[in-house]
N, C-alpha and C. Protein backbone atom coordinates (compact mmCIF):
# COMPACT_ATOMS: atom_id res chain seq x y z
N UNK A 1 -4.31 -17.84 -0.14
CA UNK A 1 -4.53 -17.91 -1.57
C UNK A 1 -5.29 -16.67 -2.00
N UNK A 2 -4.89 -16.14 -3.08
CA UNK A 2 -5.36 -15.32 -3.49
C UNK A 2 -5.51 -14.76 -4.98
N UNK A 3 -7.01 -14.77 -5.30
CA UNK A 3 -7.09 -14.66 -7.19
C UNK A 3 -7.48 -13.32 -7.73
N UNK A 4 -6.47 -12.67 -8.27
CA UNK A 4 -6.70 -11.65 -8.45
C UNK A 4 -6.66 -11.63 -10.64
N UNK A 5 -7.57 -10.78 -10.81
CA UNK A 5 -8.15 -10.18 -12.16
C UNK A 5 -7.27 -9.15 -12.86
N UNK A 6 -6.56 -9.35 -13.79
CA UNK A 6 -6.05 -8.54 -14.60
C UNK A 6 -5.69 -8.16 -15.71
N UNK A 7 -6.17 -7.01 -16.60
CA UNK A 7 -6.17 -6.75 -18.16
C UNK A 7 -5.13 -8.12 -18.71
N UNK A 8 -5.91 -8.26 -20.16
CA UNK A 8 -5.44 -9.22 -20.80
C UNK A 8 -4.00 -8.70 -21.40
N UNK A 9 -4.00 -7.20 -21.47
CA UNK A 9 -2.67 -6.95 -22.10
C UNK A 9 -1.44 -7.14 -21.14
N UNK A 10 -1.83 -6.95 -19.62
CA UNK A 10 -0.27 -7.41 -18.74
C UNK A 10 -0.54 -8.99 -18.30
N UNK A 11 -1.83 -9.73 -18.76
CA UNK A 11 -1.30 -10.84 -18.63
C UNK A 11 -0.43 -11.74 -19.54
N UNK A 12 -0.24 -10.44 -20.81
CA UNK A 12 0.13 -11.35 -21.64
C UNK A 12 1.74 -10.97 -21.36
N UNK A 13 1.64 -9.53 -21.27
CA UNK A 13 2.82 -9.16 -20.63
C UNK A 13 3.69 -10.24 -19.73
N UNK A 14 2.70 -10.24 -18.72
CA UNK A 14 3.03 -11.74 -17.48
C UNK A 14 4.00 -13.09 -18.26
N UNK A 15 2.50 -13.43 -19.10
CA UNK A 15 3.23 -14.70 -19.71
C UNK A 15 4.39 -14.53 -20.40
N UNK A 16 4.61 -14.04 -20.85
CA UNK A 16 5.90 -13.62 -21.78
C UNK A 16 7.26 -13.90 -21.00
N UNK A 17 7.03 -12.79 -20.00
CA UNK A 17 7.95 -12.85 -18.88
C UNK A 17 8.55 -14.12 -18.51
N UNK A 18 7.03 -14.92 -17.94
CA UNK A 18 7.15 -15.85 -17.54
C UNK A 18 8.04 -17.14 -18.12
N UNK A 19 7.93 -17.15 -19.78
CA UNK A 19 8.19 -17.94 -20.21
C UNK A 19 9.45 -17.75 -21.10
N UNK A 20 10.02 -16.33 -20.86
CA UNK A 20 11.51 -15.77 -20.96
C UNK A 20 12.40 -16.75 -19.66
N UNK A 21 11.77 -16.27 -18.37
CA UNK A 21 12.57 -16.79 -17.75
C UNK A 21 12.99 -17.78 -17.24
N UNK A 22 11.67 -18.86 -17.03
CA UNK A 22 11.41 -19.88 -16.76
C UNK A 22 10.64 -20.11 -15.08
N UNK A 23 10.45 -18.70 -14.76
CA UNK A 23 9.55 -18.34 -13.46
C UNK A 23 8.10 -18.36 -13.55
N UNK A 24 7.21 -18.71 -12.57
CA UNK A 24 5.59 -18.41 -12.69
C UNK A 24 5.59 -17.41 -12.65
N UNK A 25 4.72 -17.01 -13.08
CA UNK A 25 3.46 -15.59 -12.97
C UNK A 25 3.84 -14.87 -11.80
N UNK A 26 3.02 -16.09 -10.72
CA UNK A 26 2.64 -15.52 -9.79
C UNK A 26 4.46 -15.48 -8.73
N UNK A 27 5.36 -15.84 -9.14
CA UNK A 27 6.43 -14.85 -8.64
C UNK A 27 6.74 -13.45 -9.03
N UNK A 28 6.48 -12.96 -10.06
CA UNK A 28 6.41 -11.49 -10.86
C UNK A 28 5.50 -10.77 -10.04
N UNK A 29 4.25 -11.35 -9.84
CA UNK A 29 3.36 -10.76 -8.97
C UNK A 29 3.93 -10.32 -7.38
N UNK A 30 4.55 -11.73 -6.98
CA UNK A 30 4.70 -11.45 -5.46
C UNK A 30 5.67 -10.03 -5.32
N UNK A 31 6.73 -9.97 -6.73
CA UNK A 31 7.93 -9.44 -6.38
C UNK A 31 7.44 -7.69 -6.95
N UNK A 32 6.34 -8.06 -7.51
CA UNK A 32 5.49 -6.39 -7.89
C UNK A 32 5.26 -6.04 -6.50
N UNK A 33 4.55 -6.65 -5.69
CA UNK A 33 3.46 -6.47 -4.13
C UNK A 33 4.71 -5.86 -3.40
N UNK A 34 5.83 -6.80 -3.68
CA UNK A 34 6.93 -6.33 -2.66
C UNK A 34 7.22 -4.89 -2.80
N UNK A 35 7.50 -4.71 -4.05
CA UNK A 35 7.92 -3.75 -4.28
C UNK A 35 7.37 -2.23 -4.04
N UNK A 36 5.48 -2.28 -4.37
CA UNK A 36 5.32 -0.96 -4.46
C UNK A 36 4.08 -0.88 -3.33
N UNK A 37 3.76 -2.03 -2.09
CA UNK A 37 3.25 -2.86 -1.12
C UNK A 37 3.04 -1.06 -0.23
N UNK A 38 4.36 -0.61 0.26
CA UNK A 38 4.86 -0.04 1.23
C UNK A 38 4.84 1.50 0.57
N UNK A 39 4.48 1.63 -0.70
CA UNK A 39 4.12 3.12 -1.24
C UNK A 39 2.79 2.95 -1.43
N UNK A 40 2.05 1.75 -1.60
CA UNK A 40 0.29 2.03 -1.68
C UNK A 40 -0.22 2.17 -0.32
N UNK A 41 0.51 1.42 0.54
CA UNK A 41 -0.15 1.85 2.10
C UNK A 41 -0.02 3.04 1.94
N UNK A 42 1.24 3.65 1.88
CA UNK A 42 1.44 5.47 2.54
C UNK A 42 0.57 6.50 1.78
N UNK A 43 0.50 5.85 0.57
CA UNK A 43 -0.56 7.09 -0.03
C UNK A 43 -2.06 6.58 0.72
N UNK A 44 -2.53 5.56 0.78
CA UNK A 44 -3.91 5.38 1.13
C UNK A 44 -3.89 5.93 2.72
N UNK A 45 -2.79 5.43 3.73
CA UNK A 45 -3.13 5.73 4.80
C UNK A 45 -3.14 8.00 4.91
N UNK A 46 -1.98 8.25 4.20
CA UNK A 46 -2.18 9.49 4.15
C UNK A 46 -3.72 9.95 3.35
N UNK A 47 -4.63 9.36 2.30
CA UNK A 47 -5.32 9.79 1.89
C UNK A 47 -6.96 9.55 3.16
N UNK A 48 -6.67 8.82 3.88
CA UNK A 48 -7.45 8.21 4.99
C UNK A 48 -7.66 9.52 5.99
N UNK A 49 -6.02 10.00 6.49
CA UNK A 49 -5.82 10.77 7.95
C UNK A 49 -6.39 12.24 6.89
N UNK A 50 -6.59 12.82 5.69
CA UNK A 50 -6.65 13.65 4.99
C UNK A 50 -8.41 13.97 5.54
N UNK A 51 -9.14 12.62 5.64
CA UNK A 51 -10.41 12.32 4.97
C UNK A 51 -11.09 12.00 6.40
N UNK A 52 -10.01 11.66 7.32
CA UNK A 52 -10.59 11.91 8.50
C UNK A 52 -9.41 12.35 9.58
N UNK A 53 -9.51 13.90 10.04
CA UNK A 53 -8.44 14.31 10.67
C UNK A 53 -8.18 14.09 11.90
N UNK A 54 -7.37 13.63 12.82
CA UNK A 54 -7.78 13.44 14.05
C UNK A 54 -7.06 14.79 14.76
N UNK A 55 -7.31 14.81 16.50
CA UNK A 55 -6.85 16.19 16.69
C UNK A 55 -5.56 16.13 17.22
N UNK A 56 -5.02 17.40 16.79
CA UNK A 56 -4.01 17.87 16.63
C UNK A 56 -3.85 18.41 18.37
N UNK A 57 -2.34 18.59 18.82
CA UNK A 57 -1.93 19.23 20.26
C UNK A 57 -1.22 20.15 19.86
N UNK A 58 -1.21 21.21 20.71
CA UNK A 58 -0.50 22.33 20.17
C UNK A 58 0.64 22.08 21.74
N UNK A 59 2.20 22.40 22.02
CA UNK A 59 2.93 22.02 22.57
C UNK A 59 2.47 22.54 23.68
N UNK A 60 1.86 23.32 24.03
CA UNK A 60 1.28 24.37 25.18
C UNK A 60 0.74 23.20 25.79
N UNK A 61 -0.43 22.27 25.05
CA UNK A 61 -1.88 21.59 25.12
C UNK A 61 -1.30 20.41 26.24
N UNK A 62 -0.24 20.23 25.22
CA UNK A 62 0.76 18.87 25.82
C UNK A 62 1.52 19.14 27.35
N UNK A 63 2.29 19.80 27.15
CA UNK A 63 3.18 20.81 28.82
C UNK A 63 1.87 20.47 29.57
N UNK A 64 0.57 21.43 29.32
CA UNK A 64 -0.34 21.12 30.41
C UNK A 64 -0.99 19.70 30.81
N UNK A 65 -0.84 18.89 29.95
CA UNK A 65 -1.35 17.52 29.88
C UNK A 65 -2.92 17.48 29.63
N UNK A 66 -3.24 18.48 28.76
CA UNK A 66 -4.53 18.84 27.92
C UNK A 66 -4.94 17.54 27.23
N UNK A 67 -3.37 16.45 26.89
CA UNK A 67 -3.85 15.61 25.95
C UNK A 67 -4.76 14.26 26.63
N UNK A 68 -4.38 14.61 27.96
CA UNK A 68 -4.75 13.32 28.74
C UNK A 68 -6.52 13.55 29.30
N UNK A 69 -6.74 14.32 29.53
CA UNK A 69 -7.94 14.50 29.56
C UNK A 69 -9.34 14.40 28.77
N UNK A 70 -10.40 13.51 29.04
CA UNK A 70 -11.16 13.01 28.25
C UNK A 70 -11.53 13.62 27.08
């Protein structure tokens, strides 16, 4: 379960919807999450690896097995 807070102008948005189609709310919601779920990870996880870099192998590093070493 989960209660989430949102401007009165897309809830009204919401309801409207809602009561065009004869669907809840909270299916509009699920089918928003679905939708843009898998582009908010990629920007956050890219804004994450940005903010903390981890290290990089250069192909040389790797051949020698530079990467395996503590």
């Amino acid at each position: 379960m989960l209660a989430v807070r949102i401007p009165g102008e897309m809830e009204t948005r919401l309801d409207k919807l809602a009561k065009l189609t004869g669907r809840p709310k909270s299916f509009y919601v699920r089918e928003a999450l679905q939708s843009h779920l898998d582009e908010i990870e990629e920007t956050y996880t890219a804004l994450y690896r940005l903010e903390h870099p981890a290290k990089r192998w250069t192909l040389d590093e790797l051949e020698q097995g530079l990467d395996r070493q503590g």
